[in-house]
C-alpha atoms as a PDB file:
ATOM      1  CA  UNK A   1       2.889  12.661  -1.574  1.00  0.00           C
ATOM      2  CA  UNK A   2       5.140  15.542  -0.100  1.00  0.00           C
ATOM      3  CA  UNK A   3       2.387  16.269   2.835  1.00  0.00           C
ATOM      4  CA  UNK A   4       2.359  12.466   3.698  1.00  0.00           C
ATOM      5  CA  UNK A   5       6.334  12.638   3.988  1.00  0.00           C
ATOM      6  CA  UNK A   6       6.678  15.394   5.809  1.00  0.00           C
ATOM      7  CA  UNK A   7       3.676  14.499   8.374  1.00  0.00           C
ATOM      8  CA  UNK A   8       5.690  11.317   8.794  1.00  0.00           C
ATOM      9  CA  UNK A   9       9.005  12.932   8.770  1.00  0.00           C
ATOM     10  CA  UNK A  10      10.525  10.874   5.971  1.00  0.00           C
ATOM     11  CA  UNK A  11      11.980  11.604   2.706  1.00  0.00           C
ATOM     12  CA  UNK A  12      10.165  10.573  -0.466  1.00  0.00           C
ATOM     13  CA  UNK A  13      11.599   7.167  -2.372  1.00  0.00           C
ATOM     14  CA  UNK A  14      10.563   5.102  -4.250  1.00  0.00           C
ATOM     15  CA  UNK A  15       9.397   1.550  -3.084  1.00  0.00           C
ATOM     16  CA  UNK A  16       7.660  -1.131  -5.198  1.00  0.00           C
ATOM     17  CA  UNK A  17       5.733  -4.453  -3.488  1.00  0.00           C
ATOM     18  CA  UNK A  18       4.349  -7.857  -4.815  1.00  0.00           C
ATOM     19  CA  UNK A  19       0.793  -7.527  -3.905  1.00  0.00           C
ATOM     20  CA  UNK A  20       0.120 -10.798  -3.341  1.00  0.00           C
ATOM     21  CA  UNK A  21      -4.175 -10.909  -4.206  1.00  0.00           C
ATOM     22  CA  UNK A  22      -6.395  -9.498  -6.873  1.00  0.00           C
ATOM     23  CA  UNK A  23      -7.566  -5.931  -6.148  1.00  0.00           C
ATOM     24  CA  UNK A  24      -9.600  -3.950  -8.509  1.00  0.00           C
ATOM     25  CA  UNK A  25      -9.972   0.260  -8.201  1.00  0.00           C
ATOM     26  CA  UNK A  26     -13.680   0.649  -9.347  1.00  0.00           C
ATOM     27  CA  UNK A  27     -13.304   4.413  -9.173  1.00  0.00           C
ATOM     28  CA  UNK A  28     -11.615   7.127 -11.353  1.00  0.00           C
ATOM     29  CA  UNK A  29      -9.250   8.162  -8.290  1.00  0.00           C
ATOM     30  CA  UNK A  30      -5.823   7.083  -7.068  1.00  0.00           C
ATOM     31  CA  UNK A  31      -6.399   5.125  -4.091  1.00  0.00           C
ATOM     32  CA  UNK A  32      -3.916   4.475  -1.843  1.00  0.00           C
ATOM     33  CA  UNK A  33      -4.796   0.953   0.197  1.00  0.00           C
ATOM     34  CA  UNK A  34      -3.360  -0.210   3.639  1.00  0.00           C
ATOM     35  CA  UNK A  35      -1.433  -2.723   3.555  1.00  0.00           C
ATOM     36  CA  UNK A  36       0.556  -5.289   5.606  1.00  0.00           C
ATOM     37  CA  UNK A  37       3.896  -6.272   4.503  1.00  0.00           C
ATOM     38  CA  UNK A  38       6.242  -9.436   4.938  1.00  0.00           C
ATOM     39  CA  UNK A  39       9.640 -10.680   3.548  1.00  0.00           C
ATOM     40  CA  UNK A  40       8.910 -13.999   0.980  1.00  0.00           C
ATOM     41  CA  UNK A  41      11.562 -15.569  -0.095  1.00  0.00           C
ATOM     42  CA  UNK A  42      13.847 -12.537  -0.288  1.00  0.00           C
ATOM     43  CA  UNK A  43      10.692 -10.208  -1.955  1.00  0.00           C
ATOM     44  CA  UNK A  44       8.648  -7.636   0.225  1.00  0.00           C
ATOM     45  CA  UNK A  45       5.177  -8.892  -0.618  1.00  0.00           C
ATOM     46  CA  UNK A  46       1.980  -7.005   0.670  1.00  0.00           C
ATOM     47  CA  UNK A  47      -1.894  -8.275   1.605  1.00  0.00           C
ATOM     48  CA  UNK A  48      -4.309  -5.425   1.568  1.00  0.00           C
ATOM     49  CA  UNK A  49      -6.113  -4.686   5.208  1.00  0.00           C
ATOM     50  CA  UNK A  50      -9.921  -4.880   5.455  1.00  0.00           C
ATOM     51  CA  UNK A  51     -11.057  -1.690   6.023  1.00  0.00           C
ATOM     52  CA  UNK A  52     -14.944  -0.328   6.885  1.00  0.00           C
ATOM     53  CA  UNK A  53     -14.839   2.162   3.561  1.00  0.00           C
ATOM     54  CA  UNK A  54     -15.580   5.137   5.962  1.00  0.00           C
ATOM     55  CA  UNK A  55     -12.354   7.207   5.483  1.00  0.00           C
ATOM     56  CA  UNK A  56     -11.570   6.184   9.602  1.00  0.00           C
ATOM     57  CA  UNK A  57      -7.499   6.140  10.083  1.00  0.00           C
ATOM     58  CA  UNK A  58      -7.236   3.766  12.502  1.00  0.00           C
ATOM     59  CA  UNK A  59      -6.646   0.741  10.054  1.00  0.00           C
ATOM     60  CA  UNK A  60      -3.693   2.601   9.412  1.00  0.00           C
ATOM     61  CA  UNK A  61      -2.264   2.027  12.749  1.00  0.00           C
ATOM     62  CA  UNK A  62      -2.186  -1.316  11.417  1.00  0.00           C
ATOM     63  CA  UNK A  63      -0.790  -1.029   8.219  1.00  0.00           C
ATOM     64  CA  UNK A  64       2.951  -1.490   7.029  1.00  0.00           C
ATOM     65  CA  UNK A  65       2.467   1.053   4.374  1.00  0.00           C
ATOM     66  CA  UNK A  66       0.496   2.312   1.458  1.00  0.00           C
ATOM     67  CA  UNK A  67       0.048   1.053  -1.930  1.00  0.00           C
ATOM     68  CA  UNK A  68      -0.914   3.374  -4.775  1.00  0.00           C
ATOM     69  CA  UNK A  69      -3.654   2.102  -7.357  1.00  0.00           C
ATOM     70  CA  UNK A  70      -4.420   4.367 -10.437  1.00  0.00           C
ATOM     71  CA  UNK A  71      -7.948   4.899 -11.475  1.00  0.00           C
ATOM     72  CA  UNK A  72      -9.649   2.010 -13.074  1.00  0.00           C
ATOM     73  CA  UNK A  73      -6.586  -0.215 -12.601  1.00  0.00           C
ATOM     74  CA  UNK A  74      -7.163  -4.175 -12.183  1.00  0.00           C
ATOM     75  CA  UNK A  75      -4.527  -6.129 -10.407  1.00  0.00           C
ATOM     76  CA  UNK A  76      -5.765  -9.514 -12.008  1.00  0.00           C
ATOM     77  CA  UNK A  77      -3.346 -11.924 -10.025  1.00  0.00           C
ATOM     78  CA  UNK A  78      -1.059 -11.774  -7.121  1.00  0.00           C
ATOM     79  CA  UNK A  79       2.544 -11.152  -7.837  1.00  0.00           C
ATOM     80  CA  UNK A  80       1.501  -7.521  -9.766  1.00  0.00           C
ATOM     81  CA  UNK A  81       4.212  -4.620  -8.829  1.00  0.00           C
ATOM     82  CA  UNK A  82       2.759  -1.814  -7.035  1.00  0.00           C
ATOM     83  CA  UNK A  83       4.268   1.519  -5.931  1.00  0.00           C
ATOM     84  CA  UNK A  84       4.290   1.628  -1.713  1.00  0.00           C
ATOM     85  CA  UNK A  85       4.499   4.351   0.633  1.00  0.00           C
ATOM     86  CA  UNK A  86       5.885   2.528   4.149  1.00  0.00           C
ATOM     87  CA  UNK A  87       4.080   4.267   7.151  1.00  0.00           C
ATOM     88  CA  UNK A  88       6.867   2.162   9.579  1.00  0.00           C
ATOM     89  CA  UNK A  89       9.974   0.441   9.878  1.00  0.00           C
ATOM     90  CA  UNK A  90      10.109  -2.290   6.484  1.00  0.00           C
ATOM     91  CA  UNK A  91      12.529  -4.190   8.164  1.00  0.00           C
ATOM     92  CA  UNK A  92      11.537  -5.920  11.663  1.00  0.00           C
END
């Protein structure tokens, strides 16, 4: 997401989280959830944040980062590896 790095002055890598809950993308779009992120046992692990579905950025505020979700894609259990965009800092 070049406009996404460059809005947030960062260079693009690559960064992969445990999501750590089911989460199912009932659309045929990439969706790109808010998450919050923690340190488990030596693994960055992510919970998705609630949001009110109305496009409204200022869950972001809260969020650690993004994860990406292709269309149709079922994340079944926690543990699945997800790609993740951080928005801040990873390490506190």
């Amino acid at each position: 997401m070049p406009w996404l790095n460059k809005s947030l002055g960062t260079k693009s890598s690559q960064f992969t989280v445990f999501l750590k809950e089911p989460f199912v993308n009932k659309t045929d779009l990439t969706l790109f959830v808010g998450v919050k992120t923690r340190i488990e046992e030596g693994v960055l692990c992510a919970n998705t944040l609630r949001t009110s579905g109305s496009g409204v950025l200022l869950n972001l505020s809260r969020a650690s980062g993004l994860v990406q979700l292709e269309p149709n894609q079922v994340v079944e259990e926690d543990g699945a590896v997800l790609p993740f965009i951080p928005t801040k800092s990873i390490i506190v």
